[in-house]
Protein backbone atom coordinates (compact mmCIF):
# COMPACT_ATOMS: atom_id res chain seq x y z
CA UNK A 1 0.00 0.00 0.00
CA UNK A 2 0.97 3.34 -0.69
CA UNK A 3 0.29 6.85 1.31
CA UNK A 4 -0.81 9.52 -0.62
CA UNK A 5 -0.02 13.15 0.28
CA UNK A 6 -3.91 13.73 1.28
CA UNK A 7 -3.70 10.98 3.67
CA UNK A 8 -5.10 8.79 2.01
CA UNK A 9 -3.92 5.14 0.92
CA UNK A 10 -3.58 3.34 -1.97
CA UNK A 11 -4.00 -0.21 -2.60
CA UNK A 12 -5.37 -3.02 -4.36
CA UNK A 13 -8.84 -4.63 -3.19
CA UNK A 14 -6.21 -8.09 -2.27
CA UNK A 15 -4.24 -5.75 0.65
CA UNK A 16 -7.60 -3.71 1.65
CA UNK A 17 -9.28 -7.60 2.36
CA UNK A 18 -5.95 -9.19 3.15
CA UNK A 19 -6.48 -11.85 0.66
CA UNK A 20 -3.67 -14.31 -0.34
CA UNK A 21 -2.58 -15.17 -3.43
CA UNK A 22 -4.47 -17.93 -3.64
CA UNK A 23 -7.98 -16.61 -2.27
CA UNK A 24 -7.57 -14.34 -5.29
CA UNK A 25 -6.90 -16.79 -7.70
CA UNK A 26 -9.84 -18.46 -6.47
CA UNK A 27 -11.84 -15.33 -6.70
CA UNK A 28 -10.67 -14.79 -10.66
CA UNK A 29 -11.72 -18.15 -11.30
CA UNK A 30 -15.13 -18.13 -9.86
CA UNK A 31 -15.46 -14.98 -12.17
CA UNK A 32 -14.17 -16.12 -14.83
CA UNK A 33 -16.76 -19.43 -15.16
CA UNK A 34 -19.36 -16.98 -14.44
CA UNK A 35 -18.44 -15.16 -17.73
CA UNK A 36 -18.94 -18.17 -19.32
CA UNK A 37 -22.26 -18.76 -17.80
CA UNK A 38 -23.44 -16.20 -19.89
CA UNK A 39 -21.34 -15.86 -22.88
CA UNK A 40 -22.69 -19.42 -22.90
CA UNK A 41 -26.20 -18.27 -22.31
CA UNK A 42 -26.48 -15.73 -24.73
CA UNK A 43 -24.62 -17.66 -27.78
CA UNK A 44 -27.37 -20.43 -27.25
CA UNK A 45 -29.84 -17.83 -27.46
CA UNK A 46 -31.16 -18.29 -23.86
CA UNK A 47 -32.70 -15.87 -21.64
CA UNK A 48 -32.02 -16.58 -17.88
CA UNK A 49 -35.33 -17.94 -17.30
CA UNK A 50 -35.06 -20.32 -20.41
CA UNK A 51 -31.52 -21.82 -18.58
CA UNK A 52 -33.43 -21.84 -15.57
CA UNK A 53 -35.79 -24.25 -16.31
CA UNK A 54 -33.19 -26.39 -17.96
CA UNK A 55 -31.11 -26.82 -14.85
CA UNK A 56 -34.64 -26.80 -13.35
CA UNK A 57 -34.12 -24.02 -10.60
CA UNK A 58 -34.78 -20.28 -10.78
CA UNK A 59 -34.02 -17.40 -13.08
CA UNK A 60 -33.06 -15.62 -10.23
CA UNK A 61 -30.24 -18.22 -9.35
CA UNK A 62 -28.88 -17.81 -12.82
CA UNK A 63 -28.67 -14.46 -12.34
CA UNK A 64 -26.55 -15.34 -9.36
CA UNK A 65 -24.27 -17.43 -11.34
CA UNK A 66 -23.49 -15.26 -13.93
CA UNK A 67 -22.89 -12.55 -10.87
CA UNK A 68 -20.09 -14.80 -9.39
CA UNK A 69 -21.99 -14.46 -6.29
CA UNK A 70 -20.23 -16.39 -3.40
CA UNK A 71 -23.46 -18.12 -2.68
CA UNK A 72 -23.36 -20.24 -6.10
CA UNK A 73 -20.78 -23.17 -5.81
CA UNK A 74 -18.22 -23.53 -8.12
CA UNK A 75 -19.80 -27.64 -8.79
CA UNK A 76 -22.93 -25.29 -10.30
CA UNK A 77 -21.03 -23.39 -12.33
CA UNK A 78 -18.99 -26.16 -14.01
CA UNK A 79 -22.68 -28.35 -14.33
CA UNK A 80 -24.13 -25.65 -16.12
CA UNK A 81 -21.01 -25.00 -18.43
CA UNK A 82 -21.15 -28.36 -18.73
CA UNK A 83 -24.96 -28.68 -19.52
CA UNK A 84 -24.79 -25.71 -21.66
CA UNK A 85 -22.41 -28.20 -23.68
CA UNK A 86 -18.36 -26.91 -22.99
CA UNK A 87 -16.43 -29.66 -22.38
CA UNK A 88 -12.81 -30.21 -20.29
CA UNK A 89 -10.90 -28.97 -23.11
CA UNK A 90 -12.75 -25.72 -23.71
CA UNK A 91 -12.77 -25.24 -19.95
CA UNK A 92 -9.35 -25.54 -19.54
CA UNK A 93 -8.59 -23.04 -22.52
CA UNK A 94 -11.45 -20.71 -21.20
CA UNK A 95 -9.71 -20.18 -17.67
C-alpha cells in the first residue's frame, strides 16, 4: 500500500481484504466461469429464465451465477457449463 499526500492510501482490493494469493486466484476463477455462464447463455440464445428451467431451478439463481456471487458453488457453475455443452478442453482453454 501506498500513502498519498492527502492521507489517504492506496492499494489493491487483495491488501484492503488481506487476501492471499491464492484466495484471489480463487476469486478470478469463480469470475471467470461466471463469464462463461453467460457468454454461454447468450450464444445459445437463452434468456435466464429459459436456462433456468433447464437446470430446473430459478431465473433468479442464474442471475446469481453469472454474478459470481459467493453463494453459487463452483460444482454449479462447471454443471451448467457443462450442460450448456463446454467440455474439459474448452474449460481448460477458457480459464
Amino acid at each position: 500500500m501506498k500513502k498519498l499526500k492527502n492521507g489517504w492510501v492506496e492499494g489493491s482490493v487483495q491488501d484492503f481484504l488481506e487476501l492471499s494469493d491464492a484466495d484471489m486466484e480463487f476469486i478470478e476463477t469463480r469470475r471467470a466461469l461466471a463469464r462463461q455462464v453467460r457468454t454461454l447463455r447468450q450464444e445459445r440464445g437463452l434468456t435466464q429464465t429459459a436456462l433456468a428451467a433447464r437446470l430446473k431451478t430459478s431465473q433468479s439463481r442464474v442471475a446469481k451465477m453469472e454474478a459470481a456471487d459467493a453463494t453459487v458453488s463452483i460444482d454449479l457453475l462447471l454443471q451448467t457449463l457443462f450442460r450448456l455443452g463446454m467440455n474439459r478442453h474448452q474449460l481448460a482453454k477458457a480459464l
